[in-house]
Every structure is written in C-alpha cells, then in structure tokens.
N, C-alpha and C. Protein backbone atom coordinates (compact mmCIF):
# COMPACT_ATOMS: atom_id res chain seq x y z
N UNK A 1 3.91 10.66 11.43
CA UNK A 1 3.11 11.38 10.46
C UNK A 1 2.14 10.40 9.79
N UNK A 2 0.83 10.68 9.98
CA UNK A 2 0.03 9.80 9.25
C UNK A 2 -0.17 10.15 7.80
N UNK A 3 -0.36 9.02 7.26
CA UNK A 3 -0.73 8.88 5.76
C UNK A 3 -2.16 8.75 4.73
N UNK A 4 -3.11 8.97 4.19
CA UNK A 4 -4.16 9.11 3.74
C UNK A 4 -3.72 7.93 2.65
N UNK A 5 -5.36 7.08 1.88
CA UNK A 5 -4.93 6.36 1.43
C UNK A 5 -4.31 6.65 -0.41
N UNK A 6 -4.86 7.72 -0.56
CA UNK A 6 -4.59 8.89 -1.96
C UNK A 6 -3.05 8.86 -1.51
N UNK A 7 -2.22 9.45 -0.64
CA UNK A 7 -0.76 9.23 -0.34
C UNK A 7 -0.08 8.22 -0.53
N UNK A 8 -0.74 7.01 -0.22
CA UNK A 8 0.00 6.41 -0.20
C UNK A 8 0.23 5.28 -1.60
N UNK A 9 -1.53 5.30 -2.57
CA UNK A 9 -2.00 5.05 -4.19
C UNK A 9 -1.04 6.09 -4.70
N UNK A 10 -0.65 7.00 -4.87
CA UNK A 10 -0.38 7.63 -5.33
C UNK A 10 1.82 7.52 -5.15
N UNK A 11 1.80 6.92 -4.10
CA UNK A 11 3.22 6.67 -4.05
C UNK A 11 3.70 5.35 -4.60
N UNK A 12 2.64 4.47 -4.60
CA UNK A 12 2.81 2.91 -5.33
C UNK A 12 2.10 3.27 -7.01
N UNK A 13 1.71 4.41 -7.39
CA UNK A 13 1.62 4.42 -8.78
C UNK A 13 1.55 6.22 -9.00
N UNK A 14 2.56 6.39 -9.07
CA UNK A 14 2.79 7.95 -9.45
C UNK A 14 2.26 8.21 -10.94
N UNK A 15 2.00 7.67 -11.57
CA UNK A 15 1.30 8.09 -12.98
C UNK A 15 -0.33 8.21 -12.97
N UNK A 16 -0.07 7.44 -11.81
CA UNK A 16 -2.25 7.29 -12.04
C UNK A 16 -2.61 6.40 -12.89
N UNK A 17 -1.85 5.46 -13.32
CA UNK A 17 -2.45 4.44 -14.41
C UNK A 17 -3.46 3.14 -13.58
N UNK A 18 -3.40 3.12 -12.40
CA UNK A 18 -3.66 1.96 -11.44
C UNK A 18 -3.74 0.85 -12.36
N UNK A 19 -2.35 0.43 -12.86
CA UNK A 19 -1.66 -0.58 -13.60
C UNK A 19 -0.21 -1.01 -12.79
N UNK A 20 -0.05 -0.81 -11.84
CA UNK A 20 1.03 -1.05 -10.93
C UNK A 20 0.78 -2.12 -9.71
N UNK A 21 -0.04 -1.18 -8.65
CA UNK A 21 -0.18 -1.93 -7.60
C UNK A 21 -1.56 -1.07 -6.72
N UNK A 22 -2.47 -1.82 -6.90
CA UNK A 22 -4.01 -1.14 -6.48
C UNK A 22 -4.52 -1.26 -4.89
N UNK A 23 -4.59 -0.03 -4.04
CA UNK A 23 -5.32 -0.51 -3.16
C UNK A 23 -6.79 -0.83 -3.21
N UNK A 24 -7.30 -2.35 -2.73
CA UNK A 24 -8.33 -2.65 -2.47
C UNK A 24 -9.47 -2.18 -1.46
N UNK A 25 -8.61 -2.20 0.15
CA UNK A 25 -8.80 -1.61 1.36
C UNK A 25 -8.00 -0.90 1.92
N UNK A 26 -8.29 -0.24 2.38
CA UNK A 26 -7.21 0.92 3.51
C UNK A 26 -8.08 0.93 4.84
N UNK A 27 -8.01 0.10 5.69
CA UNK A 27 -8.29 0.32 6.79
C UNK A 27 -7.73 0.51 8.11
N UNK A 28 -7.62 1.65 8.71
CA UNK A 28 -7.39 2.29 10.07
C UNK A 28 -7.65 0.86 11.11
N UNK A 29 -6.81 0.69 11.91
CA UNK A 29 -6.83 -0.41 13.09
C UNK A 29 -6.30 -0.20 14.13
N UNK A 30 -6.67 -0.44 15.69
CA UNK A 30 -6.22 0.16 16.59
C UNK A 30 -6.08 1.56 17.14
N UNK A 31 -7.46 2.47 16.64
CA UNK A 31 -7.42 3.61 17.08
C UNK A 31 -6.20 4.32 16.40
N UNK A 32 -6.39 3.91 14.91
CA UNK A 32 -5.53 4.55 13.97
C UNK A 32 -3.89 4.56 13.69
N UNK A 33 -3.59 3.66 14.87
CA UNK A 33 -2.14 3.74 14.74
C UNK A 33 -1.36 2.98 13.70
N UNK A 34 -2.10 1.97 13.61
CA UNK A 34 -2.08 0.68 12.27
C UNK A 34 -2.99 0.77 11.34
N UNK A 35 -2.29 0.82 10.16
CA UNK A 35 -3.33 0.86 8.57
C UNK A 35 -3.28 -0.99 8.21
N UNK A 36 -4.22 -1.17 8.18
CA UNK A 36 -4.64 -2.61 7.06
C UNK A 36 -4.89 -2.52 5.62
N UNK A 37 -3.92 -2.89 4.57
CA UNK A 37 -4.04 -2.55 3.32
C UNK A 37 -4.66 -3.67 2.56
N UNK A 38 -5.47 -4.16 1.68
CA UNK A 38 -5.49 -5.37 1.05
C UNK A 38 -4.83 -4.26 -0.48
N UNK A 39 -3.59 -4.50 -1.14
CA UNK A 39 -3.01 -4.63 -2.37
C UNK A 39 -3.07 -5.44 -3.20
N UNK A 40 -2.99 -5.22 -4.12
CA UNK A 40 -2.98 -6.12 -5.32
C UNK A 40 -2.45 -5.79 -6.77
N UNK A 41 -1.24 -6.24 -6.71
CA UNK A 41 -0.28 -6.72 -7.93
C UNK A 41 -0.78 -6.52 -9.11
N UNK A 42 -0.27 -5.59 -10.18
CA UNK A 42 -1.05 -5.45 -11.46
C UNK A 42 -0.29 -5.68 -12.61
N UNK A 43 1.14 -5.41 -12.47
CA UNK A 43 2.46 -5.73 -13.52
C UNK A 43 3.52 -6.01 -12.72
N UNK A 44 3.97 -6.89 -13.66
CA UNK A 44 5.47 -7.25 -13.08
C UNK A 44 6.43 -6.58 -11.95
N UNK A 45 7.31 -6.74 -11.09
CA UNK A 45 7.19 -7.95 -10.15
C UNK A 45 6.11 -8.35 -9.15
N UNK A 46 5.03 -7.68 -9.53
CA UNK A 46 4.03 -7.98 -8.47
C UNK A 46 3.22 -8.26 -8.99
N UNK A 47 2.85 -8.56 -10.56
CA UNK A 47 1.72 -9.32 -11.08
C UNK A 47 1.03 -10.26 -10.30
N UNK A 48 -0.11 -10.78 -10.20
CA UNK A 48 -0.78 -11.82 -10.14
C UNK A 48 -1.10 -11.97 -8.34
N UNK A 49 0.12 -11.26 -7.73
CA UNK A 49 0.12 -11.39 -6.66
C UNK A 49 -0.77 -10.16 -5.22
N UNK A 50 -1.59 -10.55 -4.26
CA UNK A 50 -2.31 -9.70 -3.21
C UNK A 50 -1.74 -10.03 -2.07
N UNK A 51 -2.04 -9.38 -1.58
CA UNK A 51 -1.78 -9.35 0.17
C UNK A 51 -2.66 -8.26 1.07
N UNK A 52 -2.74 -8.73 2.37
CA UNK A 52 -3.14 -8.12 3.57
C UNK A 52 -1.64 -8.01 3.94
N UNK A 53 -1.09 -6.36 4.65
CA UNK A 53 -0.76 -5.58 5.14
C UNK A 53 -0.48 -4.81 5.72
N UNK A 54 0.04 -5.09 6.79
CA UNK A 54 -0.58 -3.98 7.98
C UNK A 54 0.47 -2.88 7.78
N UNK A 55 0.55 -1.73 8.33
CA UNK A 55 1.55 -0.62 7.98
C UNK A 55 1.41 0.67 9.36
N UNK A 56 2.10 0.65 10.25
CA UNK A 56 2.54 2.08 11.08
C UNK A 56 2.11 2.93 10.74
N UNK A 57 0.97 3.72 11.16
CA UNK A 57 0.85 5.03 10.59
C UNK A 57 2.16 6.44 10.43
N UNK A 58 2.85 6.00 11.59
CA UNK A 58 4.36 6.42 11.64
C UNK A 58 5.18 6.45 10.52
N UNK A 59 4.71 6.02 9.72
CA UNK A 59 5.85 5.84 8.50
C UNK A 59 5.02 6.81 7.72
N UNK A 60 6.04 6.85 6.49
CA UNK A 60 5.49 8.30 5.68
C UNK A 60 5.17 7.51 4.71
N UNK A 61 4.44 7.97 3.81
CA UNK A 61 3.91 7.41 2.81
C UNK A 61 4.88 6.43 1.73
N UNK A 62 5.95 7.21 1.14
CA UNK A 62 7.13 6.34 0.86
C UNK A 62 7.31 5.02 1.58
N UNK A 63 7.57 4.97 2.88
CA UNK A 63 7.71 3.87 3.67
C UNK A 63 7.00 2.72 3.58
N UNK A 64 5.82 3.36 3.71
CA UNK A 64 4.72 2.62 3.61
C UNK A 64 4.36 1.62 2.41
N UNK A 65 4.80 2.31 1.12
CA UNK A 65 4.88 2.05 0.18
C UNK A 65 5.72 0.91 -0.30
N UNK A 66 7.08 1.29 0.27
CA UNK A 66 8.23 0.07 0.36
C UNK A 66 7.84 -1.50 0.83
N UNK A 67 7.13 -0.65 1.91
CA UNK A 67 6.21 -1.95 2.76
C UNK A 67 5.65 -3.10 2.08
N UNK A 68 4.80 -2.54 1.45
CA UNK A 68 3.36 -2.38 0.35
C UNK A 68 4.44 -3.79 -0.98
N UNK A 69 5.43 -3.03 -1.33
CA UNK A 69 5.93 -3.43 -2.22
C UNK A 69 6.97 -4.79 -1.79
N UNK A 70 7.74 -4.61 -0.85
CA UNK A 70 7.74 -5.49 -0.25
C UNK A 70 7.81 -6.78 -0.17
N UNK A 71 6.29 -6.50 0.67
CA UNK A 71 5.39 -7.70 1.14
C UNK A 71 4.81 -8.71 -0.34
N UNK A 72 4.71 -7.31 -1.58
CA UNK A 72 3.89 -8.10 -2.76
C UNK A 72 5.53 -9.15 -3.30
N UNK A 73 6.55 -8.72 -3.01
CA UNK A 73 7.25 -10.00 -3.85
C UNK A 73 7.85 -11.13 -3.26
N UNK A 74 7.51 -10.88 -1.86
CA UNK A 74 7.65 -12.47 -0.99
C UNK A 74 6.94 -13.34 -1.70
C-alpha cells in the first residue's frame, strides 16, 4: 500500500504543530517503489538531528513513520 507524503507528516506529527519531526523532501525513487525522505528533528529525541531515508512504499504509513523515527535517533 503506498503512502502520500500528507500520510505519512501527518503520522510523525498528528497535531499539526510541525514541531516534532518535518518532512523536507518526499521523493518517489525507482519507479515509485522507494520513497526518499530528507526529515528533520524538531523536539526531543530527535532535536537537532536530519537524515536521508529511504522507505518501501510497501509499508503503511505508520511503518514508515517508525522508520522515519528510527533512523532520527541513531
């Protein structure tokens, strides 16, 4: 099931404050099967911190999200 990038902003900050964790880019790769995210860390545990991301379109937005979140506290 693919994910839109509103699905998946919206699963890394369910309030809408984009004070959590912001997508920068959402880009489609490989004839859509792979999303490229650039994120970026806005409060604690992911303050200060960005990343590039790649993410399965296969995964559901939740997933994706986990991903997302993740990747920001390595």
């Amino acid at each position: 099931m693919a994910f839109t990038e509103s699905q998946l902003q919206a699963q890394l900050d369910p309030a809408n404050t984009l004070r959590t964790i912001v997508i920068e880019t959402f880009q489609p790769l490989l004839g859509g099967t792979i999303t490229e995210v650039y994120a970026i860390g806005v409060v604690a545990p992911y303050a200060g911190r960005s990343r590039w991301v790649q993410v399965a379109q296969s995964n559901t937005p939740a997933q994706a999200a986990t991903i997302i979140q993740n990747k920001l506290r390595e």
